[in-house]
C-alpha atoms as a PDB file:
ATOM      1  CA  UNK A   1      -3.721  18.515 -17.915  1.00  0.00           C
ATOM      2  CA  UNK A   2      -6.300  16.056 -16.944  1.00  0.00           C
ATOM      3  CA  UNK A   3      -7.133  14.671 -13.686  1.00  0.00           C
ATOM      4  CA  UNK A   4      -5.299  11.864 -13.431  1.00  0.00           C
ATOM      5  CA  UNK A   5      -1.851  13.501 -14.925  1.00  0.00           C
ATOM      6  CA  UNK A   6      -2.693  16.044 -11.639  1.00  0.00           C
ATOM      7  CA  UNK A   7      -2.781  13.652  -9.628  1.00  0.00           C
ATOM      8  CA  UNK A   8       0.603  11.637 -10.776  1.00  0.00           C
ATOM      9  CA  UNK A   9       2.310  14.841 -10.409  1.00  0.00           C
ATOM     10  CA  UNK A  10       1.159  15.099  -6.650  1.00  0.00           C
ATOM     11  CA  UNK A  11       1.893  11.832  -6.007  1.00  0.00           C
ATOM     12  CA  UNK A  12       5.619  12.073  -7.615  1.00  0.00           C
ATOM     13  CA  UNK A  13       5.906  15.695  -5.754  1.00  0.00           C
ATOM     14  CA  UNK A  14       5.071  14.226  -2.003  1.00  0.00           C
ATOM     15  CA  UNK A  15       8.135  11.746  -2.186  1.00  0.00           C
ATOM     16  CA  UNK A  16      10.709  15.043  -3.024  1.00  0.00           C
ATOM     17  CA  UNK A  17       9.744  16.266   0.351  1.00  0.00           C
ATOM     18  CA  UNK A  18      12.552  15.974   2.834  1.00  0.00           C
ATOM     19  CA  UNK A  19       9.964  14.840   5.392  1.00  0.00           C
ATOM     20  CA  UNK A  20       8.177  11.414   5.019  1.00  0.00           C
ATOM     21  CA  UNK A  21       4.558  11.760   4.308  1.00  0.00           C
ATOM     22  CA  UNK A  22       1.544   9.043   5.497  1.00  0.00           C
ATOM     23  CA  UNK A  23      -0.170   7.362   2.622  1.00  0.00           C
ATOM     24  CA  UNK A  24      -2.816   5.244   4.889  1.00  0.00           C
ATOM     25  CA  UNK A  25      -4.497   1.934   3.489  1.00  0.00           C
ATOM     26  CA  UNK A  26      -8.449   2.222   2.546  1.00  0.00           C
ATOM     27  CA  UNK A  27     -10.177  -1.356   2.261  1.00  0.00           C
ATOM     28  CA  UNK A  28     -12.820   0.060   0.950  1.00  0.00           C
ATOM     29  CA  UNK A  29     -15.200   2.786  -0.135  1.00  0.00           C
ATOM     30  CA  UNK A  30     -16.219   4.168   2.841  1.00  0.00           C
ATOM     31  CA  UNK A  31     -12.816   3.954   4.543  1.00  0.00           C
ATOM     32  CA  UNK A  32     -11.054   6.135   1.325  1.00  0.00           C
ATOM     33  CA  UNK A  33     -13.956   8.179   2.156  1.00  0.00           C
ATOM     34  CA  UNK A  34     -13.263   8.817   5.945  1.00  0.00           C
ATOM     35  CA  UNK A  35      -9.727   9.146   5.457  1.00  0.00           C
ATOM     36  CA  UNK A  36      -9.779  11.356   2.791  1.00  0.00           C
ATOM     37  CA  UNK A  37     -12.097  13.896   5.024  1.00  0.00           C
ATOM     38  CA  UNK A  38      -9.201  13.747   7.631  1.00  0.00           C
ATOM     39  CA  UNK A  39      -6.821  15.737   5.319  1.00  0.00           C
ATOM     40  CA  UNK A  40      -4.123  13.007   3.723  1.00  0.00           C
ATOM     41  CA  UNK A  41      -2.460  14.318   0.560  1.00  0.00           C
ATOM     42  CA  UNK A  42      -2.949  10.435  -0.916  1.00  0.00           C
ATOM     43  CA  UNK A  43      -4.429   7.038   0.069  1.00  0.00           C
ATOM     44  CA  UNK A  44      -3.210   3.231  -1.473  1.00  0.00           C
ATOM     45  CA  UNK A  45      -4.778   0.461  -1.285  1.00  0.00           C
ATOM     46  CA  UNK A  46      -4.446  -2.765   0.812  1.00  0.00           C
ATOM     47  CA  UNK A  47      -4.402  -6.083  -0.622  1.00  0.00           C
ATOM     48  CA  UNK A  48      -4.839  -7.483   3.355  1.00  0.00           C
ATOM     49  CA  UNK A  49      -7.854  -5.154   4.233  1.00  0.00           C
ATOM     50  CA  UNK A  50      -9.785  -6.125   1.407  1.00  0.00           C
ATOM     51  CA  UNK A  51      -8.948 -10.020   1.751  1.00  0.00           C
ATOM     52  CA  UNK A  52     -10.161  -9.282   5.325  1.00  0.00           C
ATOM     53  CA  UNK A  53     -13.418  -7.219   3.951  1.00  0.00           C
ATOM     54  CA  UNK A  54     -14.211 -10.591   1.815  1.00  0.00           C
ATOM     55  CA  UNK A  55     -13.661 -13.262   4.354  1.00  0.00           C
ATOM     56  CA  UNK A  56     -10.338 -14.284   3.439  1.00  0.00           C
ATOM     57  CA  UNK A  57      -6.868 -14.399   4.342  1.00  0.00           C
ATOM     58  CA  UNK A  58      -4.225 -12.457   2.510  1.00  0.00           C
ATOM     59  CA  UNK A  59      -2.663 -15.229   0.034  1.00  0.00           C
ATOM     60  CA  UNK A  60      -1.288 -14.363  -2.892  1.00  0.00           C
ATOM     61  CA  UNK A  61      -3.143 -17.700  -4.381  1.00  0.00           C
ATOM     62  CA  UNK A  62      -6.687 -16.276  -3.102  1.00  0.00           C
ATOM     63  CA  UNK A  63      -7.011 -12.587  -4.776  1.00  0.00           C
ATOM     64  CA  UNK A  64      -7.454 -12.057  -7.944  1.00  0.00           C
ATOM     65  CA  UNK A  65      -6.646 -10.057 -10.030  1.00  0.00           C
ATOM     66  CA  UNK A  66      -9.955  -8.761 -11.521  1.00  0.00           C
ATOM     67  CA  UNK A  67     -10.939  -8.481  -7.610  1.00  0.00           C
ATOM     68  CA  UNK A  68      -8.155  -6.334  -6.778  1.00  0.00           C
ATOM     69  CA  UNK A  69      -8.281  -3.820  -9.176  1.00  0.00           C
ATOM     70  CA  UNK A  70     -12.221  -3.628  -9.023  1.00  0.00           C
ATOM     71  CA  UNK A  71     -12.173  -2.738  -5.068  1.00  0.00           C
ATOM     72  CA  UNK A  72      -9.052  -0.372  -6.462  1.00  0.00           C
ATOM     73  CA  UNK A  73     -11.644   1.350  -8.942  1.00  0.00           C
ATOM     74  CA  UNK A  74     -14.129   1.922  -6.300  1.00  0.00           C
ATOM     75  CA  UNK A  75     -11.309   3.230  -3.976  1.00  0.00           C
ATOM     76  CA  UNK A  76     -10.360   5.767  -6.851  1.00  0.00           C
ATOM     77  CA  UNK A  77     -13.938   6.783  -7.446  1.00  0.00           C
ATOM     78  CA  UNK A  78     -14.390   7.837  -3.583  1.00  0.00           C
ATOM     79  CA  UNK A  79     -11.526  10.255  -3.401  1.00  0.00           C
ATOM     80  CA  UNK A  80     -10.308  13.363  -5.154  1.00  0.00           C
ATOM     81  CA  UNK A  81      -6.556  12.169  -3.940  1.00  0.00           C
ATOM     82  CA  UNK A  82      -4.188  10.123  -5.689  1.00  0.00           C
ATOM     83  CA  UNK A  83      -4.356   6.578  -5.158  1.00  0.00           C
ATOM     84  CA  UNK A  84      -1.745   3.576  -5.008  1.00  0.00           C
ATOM     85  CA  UNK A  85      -2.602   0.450  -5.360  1.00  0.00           C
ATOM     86  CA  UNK A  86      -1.136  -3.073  -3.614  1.00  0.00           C
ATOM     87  CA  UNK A  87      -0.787  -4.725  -6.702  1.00  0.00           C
ATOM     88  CA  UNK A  88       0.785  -8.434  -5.354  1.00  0.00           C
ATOM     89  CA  UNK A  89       3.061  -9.583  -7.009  1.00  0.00           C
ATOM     90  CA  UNK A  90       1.638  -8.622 -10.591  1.00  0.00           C
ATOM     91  CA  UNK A  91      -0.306 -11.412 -10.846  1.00  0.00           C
ATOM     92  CA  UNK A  92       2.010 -13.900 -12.584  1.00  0.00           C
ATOM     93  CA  UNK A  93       5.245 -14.595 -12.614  1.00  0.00           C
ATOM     94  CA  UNK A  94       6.143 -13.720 -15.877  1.00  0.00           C
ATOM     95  CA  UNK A  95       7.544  -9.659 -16.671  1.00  0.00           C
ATOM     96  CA  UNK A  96       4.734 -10.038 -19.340  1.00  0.00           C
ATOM     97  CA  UNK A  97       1.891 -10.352 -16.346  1.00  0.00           C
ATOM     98  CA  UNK A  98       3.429  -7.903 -14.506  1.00  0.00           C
ATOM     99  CA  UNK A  99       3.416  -5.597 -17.310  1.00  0.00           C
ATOM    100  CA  UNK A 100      -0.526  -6.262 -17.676  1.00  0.00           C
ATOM    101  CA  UNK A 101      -1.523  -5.432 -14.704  1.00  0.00           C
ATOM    102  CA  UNK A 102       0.134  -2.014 -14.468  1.00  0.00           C
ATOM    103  CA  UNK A 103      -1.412  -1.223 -17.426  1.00  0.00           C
ATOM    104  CA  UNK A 104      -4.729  -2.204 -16.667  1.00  0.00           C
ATOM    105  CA  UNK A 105      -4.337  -0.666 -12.846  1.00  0.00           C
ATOM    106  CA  UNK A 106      -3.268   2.965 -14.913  1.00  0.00           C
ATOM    107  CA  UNK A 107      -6.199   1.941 -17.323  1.00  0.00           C
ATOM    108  CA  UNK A 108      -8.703   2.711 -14.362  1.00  0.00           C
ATOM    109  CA  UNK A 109      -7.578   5.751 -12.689  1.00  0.00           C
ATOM    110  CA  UNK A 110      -4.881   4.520 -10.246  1.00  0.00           C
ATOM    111  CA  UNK A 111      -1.564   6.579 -10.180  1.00  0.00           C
ATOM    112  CA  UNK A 112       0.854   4.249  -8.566  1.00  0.00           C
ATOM    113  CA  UNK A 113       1.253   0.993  -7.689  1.00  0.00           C
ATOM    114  CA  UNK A 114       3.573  -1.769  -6.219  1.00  0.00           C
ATOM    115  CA  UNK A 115       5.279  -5.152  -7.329  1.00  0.00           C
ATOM    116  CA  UNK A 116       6.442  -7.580  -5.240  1.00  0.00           C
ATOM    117  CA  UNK A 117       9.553 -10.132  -5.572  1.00  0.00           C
ATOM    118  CA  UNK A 118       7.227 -12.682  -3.621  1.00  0.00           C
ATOM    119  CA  UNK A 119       6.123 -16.315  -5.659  1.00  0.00           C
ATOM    120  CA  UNK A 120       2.791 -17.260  -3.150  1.00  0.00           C
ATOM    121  CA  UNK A 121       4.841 -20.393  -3.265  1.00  0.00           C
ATOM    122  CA  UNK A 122       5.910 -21.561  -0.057  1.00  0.00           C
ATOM    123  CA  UNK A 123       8.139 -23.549  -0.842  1.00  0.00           C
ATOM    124  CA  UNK A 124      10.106 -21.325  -2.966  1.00  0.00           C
ATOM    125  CA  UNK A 125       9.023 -17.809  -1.381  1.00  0.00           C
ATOM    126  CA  UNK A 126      11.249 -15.433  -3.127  1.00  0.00           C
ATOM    127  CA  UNK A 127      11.651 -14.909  -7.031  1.00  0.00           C
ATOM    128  CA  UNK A 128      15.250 -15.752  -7.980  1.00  0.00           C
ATOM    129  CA  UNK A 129      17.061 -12.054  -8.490  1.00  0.00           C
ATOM    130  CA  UNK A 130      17.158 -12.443 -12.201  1.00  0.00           C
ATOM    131  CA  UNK A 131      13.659 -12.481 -13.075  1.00  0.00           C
ATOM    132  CA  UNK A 132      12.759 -10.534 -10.064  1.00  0.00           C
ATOM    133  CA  UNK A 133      14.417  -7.825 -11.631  1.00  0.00           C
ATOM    134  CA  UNK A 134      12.929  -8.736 -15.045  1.00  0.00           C
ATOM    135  CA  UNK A 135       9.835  -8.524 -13.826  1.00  0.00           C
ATOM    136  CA  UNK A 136      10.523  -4.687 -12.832  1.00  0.00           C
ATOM    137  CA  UNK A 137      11.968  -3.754 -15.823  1.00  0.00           C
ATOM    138  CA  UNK A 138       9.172  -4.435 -17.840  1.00  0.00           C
ATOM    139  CA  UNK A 139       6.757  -3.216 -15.842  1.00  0.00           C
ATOM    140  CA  UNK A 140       8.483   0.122 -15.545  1.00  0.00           C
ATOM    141  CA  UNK A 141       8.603   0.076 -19.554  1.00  0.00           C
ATOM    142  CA  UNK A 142       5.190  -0.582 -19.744  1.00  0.00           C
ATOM    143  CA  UNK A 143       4.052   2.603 -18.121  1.00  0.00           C
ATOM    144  CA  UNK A 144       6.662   4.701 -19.149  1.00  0.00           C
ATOM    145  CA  UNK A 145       4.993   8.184 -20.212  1.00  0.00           C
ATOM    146  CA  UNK A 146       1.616   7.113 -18.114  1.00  0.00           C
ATOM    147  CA  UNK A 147       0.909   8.609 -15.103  1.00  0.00           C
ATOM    148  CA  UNK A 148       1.889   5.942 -12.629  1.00  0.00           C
ATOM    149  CA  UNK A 149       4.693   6.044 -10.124  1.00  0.00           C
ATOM    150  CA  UNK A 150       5.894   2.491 -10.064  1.00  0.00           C
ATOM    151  CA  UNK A 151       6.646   0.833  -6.626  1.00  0.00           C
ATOM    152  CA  UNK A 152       8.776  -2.299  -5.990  1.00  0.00           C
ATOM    153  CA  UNK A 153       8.479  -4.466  -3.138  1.00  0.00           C
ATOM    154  CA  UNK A 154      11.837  -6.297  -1.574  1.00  0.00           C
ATOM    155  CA  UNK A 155       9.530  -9.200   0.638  1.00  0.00           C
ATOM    156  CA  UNK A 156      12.644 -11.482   2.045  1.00  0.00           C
ATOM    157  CA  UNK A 157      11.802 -10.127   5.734  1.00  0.00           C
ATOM    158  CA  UNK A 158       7.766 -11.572   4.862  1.00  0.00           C
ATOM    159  CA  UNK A 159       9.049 -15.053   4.232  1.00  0.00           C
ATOM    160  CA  UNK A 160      11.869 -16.064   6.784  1.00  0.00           C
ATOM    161  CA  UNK A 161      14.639 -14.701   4.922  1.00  0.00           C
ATOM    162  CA  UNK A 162      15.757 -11.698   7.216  1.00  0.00           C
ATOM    163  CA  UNK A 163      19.086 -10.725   5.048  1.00  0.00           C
ATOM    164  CA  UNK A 164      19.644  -6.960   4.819  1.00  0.00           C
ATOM    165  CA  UNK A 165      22.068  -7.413   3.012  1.00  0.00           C
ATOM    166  CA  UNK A 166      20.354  -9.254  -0.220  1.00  0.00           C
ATOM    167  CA  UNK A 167      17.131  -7.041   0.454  1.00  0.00           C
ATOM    168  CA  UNK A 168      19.328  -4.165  -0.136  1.00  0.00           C
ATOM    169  CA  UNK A 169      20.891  -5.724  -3.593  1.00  0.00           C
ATOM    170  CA  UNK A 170      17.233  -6.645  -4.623  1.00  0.00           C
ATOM    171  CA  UNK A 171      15.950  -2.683  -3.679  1.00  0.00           C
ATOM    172  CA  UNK A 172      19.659  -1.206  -5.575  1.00  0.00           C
ATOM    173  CA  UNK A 173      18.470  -3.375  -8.378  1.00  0.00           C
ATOM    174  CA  UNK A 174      14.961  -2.467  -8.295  1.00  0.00           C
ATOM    175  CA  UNK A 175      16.136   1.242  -9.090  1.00  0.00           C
ATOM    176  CA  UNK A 176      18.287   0.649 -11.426  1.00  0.00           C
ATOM    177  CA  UNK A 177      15.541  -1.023 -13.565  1.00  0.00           C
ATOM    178  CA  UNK A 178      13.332   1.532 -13.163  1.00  0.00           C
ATOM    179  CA  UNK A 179      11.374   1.330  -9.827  1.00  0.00           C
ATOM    180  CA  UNK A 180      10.249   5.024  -8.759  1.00  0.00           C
ATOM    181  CA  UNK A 181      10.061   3.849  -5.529  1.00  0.00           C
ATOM    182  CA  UNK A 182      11.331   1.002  -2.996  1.00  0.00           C
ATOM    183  CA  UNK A 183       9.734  -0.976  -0.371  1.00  0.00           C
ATOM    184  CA  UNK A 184      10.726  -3.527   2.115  1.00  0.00           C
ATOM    185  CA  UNK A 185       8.071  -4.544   4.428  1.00  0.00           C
ATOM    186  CA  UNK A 186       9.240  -5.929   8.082  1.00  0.00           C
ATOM    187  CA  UNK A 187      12.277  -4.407   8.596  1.00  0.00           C
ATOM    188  CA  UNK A 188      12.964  -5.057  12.401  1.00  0.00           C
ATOM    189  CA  UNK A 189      14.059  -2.177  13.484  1.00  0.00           C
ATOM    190  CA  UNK A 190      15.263   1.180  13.023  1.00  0.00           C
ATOM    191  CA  UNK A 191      19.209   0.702  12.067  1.00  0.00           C
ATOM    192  CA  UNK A 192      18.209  -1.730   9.362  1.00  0.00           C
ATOM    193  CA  UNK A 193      15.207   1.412   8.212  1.00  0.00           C
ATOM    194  CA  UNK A 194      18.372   3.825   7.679  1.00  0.00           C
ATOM    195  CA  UNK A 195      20.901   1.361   6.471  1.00  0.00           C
ATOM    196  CA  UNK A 196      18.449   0.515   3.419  1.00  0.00           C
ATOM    197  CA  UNK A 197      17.867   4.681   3.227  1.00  0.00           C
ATOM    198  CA  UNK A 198      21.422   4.944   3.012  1.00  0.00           C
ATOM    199  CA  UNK A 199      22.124   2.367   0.645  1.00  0.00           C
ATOM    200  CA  UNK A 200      19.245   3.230  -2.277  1.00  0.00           C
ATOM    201  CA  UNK A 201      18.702   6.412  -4.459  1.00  0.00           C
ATOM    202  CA  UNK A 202      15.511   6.205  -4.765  1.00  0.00           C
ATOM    203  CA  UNK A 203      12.554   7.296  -1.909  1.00  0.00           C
ATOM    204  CA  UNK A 204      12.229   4.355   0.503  1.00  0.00           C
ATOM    205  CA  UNK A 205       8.236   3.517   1.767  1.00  0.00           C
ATOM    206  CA  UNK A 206       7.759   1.493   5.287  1.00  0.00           C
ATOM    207  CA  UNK A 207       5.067  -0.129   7.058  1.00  0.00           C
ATOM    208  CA  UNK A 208       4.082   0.974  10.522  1.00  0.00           C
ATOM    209  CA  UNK A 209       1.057  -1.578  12.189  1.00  0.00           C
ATOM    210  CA  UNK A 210       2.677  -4.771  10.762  1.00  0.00           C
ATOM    211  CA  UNK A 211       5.011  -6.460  13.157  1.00  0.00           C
ATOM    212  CA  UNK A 212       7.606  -5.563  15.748  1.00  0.00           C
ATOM    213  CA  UNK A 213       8.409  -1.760  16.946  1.00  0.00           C
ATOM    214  CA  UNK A 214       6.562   1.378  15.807  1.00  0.00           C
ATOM    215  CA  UNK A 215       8.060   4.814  14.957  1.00  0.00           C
ATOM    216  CA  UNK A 216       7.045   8.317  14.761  1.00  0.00           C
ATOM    217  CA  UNK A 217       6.492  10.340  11.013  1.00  0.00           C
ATOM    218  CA  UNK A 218       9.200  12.161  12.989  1.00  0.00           C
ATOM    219  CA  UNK A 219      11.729   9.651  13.574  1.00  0.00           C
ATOM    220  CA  UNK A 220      11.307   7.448  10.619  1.00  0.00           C
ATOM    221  CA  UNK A 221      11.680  11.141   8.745  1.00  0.00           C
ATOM    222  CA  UNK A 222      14.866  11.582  10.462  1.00  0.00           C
ATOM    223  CA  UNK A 223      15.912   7.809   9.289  1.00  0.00           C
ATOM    224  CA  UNK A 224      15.858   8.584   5.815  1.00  0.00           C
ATOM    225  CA  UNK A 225      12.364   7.365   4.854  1.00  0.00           C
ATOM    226  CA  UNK A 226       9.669   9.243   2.402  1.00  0.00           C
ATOM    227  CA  UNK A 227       6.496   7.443   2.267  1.00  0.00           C
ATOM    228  CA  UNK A 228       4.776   5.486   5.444  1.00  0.00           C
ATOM    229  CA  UNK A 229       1.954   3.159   4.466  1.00  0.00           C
ATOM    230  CA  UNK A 230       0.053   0.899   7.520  1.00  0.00           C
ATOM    231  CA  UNK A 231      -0.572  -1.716   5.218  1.00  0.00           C
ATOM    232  CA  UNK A 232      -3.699  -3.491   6.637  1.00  0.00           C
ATOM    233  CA  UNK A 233      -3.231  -2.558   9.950  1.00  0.00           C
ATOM    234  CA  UNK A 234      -5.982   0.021   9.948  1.00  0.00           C
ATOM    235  CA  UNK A 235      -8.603  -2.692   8.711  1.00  0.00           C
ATOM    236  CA  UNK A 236      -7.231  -4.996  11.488  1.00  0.00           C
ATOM    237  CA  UNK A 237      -8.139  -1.705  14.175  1.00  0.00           C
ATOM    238  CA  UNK A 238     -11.348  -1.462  13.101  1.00  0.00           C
ATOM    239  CA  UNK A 239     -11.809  -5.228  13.017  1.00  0.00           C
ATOM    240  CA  UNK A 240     -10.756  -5.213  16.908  1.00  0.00           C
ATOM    241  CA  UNK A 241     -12.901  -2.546  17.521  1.00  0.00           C
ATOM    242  CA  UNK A 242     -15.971  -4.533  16.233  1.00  0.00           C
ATOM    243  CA  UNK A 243     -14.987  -7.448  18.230  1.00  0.00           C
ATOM    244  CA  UNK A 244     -14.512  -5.639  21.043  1.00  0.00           C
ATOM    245  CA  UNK A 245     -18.377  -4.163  20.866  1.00  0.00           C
ATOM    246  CA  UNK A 246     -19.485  -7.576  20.023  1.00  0.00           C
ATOM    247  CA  UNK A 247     -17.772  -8.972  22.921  1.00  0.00           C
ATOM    248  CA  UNK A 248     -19.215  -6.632  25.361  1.00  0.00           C
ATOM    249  CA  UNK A 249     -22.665  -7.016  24.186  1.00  0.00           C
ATOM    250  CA  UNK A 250     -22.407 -10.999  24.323  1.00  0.00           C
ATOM    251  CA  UNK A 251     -20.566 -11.112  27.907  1.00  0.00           C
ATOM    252  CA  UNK A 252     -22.020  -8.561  29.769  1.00  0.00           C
ATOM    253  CA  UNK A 253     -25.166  -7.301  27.806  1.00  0.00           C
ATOM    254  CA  UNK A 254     -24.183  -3.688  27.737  1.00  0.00           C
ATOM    255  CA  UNK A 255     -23.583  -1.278  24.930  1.00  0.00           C
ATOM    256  CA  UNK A 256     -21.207   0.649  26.221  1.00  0.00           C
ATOM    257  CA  UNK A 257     -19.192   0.823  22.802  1.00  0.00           C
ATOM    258  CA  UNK A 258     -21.496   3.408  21.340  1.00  0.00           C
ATOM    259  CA  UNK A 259     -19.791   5.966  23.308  1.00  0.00           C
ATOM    260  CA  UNK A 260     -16.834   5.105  20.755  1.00  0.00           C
ATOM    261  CA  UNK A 261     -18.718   4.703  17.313  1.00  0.00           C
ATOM    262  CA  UNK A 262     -19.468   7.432  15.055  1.00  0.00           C
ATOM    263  CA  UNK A 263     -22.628   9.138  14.952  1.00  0.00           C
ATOM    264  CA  UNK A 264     -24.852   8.319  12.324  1.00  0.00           C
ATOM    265  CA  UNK A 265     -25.176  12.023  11.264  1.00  0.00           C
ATOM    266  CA  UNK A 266     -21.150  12.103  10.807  1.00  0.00           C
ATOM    267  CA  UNK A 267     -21.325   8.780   8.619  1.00  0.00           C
ATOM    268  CA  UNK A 268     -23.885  10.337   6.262  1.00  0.00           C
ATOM    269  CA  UNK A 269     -21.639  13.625   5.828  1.00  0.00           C
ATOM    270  CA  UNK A 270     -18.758  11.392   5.278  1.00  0.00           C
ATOM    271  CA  UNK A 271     -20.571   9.344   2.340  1.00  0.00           C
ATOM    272  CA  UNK A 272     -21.565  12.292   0.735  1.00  0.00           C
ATOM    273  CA  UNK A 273     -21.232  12.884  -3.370  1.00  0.00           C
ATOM    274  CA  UNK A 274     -19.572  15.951  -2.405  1.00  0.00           C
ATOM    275  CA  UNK A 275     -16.713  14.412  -0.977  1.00  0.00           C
ATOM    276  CA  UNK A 276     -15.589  12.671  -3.596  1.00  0.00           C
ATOM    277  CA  UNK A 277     -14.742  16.175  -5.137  1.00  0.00           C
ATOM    278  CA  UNK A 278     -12.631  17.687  -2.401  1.00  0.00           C
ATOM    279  CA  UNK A 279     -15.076  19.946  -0.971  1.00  0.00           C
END
């Protein structure tokens, strides 16, 4: 079996758990490399964090494709886990473009990866049902037989359209055209978590660190859910932890916020070859 079929068939085994499991969002290299030494059974990627690594917001419009599933290679090649990857909306509106890029994101090591229903067009936010479905469909045929556990995104609750009960048709649908796994981002609370667990047959993923209230692993177990990602919220924490240091030293001169940073001798352990191996 090689590598990459191994790690499919870890990634596929953590969402038959009857507990949710935490797959946290690397930006980076050196962030798949910290959390990976803190003992996660699987990282994905964030299309937000690395926007945010690049000096730019997260638009649809502004990342590439190319750019996304480079920083996804070099987030592969710094773990031993499985990785996801934040693949937009595939790219294109078209089932053909979505088809291409899970392809080409299987092509370079990743083991999973998500599609979104969302245009990048403000003015008409949402893909009509019909081709959003379309667009699933074929990307599911595409890597059928590959190692890759395909993810679709729901994203009404992103763009002003907060109806459960259309989110829920979308996700049903989803399923039914082969999505492994289903994904609304910005639910707003926890009866709307379970009422979409309840409704689908498939293992549900939520965002904790986005907007509105927070849950436990514990409770949003209990509510149904499998998979817990924190989108680009971690990039975002360590982005207000520079500021913070930066602040200080600007205001009041002081460098207080070493106390808080990692020691250089911890870094260089973490960056290690070795890690990348699991040992």
């Amino acid at each position: 079996m090689s590598d990459q079929q191994k790690k499919y068939e870890r990634l596929k085994s953590l969402h038959k758990s009857d507990k949710a499991f935490v797959i946290p969002n690397p930006w980076d290299a050196g962030s798949a490399r910290l959390l990976t030494s803190l003992g996660f059974d699987a990282l994905a990627t964030t299309s937000a964090g690395y926007a945010f690594s690049k000096g730019k917001r997260d638009t649809l419009p502004g990342l590439s494709r190319r750019s996304i599933l480079e920083n996804a290679a070099e987030i592969v090649s710094a773990t031993h886990l499985p990785v996801s990857a934040d693949l937009g909306n595939g790219f294109g509106s078209t089932p053909d473009a979505c088809a291409e890029t899970v392809r080409m994101a299987c092509t370079i090591g990743l083991v999973g990866g998500s599609i979104e229903d969302a245009t990048g067009d403000p003015d008409a936010p949402i893909f009509d049902i019909s081709q959003a479905i379309e667009r699933i469909r074929t990307a599911s045929k595409a890597v059928r037989g590959l190692p890759f556990v395909l993810t679709a995104r729901a994203e009404n609750y992103l763009w002003g359209r907060p109806d459960l009960d259309d989110t829920i048709r979308r996700l049903q649908a989803f399923s039914e055209a082969g999505a492994d796994v289903l994904y609304t981002p910005g639910l707003p609370d926890i009866d709307a978590i379970k009422a979409v667990c309840r409704a689908v047959d498939k293992p549900v993923n939520v965002v904790m660190g986005l907007r509105g209230p927070t849950y436990s692993v514990a409770e949003l177990s209990d509510a149904g859910v499998r998979r817990i990602s924190v989108g680009g919220s971690f990039a975002r924490a360590a982005l207000g932890a520079l500021m913070r240091a930066a602040e200080e030293v600007r205001t009041s001169g002081t460098f207080r916020y070493v106390a808080d940073a990692l020691p250089g001798s911890v870094v260089a352990e973490l960056m290690s070859d070795e890690r990348v191996d699991g040992n």
